[in-house]
C-alpha atoms as a PDB file:
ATOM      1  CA  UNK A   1      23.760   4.897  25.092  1.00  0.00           C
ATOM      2  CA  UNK A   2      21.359   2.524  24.331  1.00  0.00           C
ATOM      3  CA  UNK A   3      18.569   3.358  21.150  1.00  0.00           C
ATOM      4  CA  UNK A   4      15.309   4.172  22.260  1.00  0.00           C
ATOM      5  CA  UNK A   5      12.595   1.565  21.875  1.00  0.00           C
ATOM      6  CA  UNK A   6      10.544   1.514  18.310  1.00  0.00           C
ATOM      7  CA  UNK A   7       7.505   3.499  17.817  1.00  0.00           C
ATOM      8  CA  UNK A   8       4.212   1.896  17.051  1.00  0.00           C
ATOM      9  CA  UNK A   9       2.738   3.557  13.723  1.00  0.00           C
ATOM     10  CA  UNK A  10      -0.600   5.423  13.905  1.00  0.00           C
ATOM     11  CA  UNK A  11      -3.842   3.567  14.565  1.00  0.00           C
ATOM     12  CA  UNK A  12      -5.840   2.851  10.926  1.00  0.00           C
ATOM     13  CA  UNK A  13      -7.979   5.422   9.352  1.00  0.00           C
ATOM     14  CA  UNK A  14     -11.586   4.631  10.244  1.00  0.00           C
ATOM     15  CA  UNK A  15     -12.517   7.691   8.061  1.00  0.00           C
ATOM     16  CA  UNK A  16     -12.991   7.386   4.348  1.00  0.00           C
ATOM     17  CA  UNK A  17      -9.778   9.335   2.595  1.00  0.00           C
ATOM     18  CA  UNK A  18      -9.860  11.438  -0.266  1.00  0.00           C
ATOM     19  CA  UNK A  19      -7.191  11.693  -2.692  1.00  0.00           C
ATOM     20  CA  UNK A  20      -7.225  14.644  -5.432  1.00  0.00           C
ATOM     21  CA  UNK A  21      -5.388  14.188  -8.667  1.00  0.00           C
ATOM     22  CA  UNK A  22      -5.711  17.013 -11.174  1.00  0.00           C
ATOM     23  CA  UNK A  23      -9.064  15.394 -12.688  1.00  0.00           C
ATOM     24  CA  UNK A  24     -10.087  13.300 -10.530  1.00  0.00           C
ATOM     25  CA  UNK A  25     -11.178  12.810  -6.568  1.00  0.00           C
ATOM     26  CA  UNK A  26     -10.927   8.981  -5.113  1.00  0.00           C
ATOM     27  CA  UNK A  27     -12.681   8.050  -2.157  1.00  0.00           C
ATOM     28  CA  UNK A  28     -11.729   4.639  -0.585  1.00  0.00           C
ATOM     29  CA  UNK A  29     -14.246   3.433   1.394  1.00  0.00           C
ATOM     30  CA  UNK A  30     -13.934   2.889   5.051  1.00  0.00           C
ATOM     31  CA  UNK A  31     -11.475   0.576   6.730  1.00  0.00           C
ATOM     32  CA  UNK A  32     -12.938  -3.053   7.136  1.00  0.00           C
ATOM     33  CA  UNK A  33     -13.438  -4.485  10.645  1.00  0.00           C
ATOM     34  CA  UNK A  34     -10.974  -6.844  10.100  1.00  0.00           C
ATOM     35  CA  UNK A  35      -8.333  -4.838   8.344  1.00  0.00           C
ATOM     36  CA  UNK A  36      -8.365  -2.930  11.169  1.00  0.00           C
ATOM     37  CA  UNK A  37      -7.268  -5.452  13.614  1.00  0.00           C
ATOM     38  CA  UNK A  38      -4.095  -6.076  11.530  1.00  0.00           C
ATOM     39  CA  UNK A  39      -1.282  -5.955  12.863  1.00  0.00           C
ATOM     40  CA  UNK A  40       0.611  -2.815  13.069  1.00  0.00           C
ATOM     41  CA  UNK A  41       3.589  -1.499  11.465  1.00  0.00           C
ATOM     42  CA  UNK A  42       6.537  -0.403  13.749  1.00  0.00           C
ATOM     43  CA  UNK A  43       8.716   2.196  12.756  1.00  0.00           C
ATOM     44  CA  UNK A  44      12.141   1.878  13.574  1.00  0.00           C
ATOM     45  CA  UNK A  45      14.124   4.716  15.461  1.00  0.00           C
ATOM     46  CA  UNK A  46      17.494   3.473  15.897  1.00  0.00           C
ATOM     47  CA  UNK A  47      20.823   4.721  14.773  1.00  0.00           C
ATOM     48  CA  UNK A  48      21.765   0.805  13.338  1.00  0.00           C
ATOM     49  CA  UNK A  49      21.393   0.191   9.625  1.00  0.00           C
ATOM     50  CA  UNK A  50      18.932  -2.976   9.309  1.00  0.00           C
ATOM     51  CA  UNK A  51      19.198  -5.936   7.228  1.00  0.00           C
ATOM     52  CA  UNK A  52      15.843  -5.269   5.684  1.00  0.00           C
ATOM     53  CA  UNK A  53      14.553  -1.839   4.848  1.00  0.00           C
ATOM     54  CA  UNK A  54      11.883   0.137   6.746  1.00  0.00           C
ATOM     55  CA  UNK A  55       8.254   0.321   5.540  1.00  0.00           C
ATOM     56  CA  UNK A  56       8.849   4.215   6.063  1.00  0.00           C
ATOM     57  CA  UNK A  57      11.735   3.471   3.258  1.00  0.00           C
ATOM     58  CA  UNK A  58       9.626   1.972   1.055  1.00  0.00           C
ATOM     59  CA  UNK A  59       7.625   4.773   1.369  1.00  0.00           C
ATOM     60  CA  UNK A  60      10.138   7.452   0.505  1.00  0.00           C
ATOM     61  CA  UNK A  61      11.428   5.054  -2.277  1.00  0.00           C
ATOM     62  CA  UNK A  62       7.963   5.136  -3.838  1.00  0.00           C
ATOM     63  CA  UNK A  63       7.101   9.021  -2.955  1.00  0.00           C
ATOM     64  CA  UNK A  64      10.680   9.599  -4.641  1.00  0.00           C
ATOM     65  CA  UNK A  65       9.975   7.298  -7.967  1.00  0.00           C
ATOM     66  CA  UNK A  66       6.628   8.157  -8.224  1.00  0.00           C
ATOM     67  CA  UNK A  67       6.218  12.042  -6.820  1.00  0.00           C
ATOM     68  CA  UNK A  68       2.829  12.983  -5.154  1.00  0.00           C
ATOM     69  CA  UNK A  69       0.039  12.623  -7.282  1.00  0.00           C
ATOM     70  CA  UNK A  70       0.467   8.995  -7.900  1.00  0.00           C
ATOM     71  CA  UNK A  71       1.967   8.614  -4.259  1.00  0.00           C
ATOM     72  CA  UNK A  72      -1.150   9.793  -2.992  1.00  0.00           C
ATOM     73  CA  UNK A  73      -3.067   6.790  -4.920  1.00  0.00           C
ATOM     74  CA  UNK A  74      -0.630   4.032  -4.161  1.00  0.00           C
ATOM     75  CA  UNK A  75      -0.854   4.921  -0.819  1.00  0.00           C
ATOM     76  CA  UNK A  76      -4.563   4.582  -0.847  1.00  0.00           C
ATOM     77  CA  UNK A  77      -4.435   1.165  -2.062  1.00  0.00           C
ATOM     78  CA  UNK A  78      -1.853  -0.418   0.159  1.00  0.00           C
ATOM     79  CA  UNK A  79      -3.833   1.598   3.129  1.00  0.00           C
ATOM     80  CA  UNK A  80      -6.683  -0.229   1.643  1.00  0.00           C
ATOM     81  CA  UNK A  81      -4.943  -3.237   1.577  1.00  0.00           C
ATOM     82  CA  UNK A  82      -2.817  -4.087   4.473  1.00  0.00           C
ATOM     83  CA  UNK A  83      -2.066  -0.922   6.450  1.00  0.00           C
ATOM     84  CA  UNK A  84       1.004  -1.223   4.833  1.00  0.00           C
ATOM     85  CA  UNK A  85       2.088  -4.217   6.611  1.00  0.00           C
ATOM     86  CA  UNK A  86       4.413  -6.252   4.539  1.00  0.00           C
ATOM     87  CA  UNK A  87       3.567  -9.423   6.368  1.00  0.00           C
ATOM     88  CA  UNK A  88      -0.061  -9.468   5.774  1.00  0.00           C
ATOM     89  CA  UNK A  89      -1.981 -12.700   4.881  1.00  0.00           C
ATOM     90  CA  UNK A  90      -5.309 -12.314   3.537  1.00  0.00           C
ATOM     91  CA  UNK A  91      -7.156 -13.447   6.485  1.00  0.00           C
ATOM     92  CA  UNK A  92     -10.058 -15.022   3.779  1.00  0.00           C
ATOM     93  CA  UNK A  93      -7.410 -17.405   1.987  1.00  0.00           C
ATOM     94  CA  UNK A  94      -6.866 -16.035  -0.640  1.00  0.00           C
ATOM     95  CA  UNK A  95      -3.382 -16.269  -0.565  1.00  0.00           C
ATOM     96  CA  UNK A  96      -3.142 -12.685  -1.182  1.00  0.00           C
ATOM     97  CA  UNK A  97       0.232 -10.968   0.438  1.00  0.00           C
ATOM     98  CA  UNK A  98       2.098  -8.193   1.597  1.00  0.00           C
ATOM     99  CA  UNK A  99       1.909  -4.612   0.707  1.00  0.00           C
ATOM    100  CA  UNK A 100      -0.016  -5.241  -2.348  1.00  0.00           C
ATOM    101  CA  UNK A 101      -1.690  -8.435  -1.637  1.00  0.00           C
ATOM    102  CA  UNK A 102      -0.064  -9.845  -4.490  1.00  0.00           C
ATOM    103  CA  UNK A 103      -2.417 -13.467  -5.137  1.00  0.00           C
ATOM    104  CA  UNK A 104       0.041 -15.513  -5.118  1.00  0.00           C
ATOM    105  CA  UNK A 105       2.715 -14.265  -3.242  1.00  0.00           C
ATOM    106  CA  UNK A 106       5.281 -15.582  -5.876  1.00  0.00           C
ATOM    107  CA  UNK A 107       4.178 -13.141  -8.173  1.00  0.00           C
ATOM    108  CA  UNK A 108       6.860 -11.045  -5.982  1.00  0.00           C
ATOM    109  CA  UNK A 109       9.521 -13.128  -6.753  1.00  0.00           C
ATOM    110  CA  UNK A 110      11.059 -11.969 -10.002  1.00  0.00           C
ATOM    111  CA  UNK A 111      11.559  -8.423  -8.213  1.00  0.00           C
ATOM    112  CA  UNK A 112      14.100  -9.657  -5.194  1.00  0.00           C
ATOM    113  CA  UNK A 113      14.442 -13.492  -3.663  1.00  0.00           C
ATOM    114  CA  UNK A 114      13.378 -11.425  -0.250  1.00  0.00           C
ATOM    115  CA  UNK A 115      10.356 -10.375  -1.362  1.00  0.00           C
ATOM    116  CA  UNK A 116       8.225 -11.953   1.499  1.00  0.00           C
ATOM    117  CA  UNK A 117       9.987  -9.624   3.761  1.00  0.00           C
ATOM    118  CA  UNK A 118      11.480  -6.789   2.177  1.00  0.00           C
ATOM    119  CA  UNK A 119       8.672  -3.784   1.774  1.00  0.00           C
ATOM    120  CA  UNK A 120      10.861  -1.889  -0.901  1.00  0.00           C
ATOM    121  CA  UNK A 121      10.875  -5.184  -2.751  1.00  0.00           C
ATOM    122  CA  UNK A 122       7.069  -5.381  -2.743  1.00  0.00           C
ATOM    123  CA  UNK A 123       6.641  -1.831  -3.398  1.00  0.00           C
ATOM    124  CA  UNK A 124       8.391  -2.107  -6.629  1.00  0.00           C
ATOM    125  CA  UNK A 125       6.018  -4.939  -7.561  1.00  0.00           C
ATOM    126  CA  UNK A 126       3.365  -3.128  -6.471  1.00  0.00           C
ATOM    127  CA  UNK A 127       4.101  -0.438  -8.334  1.00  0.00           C
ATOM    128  CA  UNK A 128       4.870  -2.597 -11.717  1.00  0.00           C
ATOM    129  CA  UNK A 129       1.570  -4.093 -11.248  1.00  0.00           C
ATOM    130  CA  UNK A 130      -0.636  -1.022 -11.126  1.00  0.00           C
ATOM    131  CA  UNK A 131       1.528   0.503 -14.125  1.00  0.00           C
ATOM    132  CA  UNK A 132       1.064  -3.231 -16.170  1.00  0.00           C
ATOM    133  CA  UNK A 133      -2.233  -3.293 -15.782  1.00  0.00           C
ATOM    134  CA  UNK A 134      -3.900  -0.238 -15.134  1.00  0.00           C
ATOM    135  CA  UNK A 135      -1.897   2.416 -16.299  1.00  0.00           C
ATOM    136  CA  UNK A 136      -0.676   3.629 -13.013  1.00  0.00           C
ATOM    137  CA  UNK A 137      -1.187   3.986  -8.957  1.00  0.00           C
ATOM    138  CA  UNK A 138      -3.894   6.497  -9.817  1.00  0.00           C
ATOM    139  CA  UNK A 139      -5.566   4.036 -12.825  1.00  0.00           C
ATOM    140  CA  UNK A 140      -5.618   1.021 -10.143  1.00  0.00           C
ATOM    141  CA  UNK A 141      -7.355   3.218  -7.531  1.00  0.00           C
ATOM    142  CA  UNK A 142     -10.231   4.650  -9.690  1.00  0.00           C
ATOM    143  CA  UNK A 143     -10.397   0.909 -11.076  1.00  0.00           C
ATOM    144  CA  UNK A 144     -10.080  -0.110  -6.893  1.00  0.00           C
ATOM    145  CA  UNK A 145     -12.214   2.426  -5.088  1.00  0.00           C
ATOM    146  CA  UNK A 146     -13.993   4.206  -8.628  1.00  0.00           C
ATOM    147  CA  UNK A 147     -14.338   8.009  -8.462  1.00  0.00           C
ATOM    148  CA  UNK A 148     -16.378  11.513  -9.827  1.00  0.00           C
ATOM    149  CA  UNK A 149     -16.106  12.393 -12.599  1.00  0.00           C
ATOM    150  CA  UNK A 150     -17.820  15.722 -14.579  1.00  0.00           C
ATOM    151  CA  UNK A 151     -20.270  15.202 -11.513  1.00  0.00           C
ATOM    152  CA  UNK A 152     -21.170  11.449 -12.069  1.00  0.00           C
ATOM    153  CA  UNK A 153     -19.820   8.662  -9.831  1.00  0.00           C
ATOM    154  CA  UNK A 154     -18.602   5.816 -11.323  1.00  0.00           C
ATOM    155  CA  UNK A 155     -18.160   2.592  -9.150  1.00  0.00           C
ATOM    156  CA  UNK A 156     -14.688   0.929  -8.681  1.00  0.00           C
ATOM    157  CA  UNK A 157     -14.762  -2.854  -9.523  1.00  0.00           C
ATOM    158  CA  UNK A 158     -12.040  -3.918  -6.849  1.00  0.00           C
ATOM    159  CA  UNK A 159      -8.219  -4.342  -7.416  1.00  0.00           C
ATOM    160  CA  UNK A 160      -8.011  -7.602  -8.984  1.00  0.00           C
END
């Protein structure tokens, strides 16, 4: 019996999301024309193990290492990002890529020789970076998207 054909993710948000920590909310701002036109991820459905890992892996390897509160915010940023696609060029040229937009896409490197392709690979960078330099997932969005705070909005800067 043949596997059934792959299943196209979900179109992109066009919504703004919210994401609620325990003292903070983060609102990322609506999906961009253009990121919207990205390409989109397919989920694979069959029974065969592949020689790369899913996106959906990735994101049960990060949910597991990271547990929902800082899921929720990584999530938000590689929404933001690519749409999760782990083949995304930054269509300015930038040379930003993947999941994380990692500028340049070497930066990858020292976390698997696949990282161009594999999505767990550039997770785990993804998740190094926002824990390096901001603290963690939840740190890089506020410093991303910015958030409320005691009733004051503070203004995120962007995620480099």
């Amino acid at each position: 019996m043949a596997a059934p054909p792959p299943v196209a993710a979900p179109a992109p948000r066009q919504t703004p999301v919210t994401v609620i920590t325990d003292s903070l909310v983060l609102v990322s701002p609506p999906v961009a024309a253009s990121v919207a036109s990205s390409p989109q991820v397919v989920v694979q459905t069959s029974d065969e193990t592949p020689e790369t890992p899913t996106v959906a892996e990735a994101q049960a390897w990060a949910l597991a290492k990271l547990g929902k509160e800082q899921y929720a915010c990584l999530d938000l940023i590689a929404r933001n990002e690519s749409r999760w696609n782990p083949l995304a060029w930054n269509r300015k040229g930038s040379g930003a890529y993947g999941i994380g937009q990692a500028k340049p896409a070497s930066k990858m490197a020292s976390f698997g020789a696949d990282y161009m392709t594999n999505p767990i690979t550039q997770v785990h960078w993804m998740i190094w970076y926002t824990d390096f330099y901001y603290g963690s997932p939840c740190g890089a969005a506020m410093w991303e998207f910015g958030w409320w705070y005691k009733g004051v909005w503070h203004p995120g800067a962007g995620w480099y």
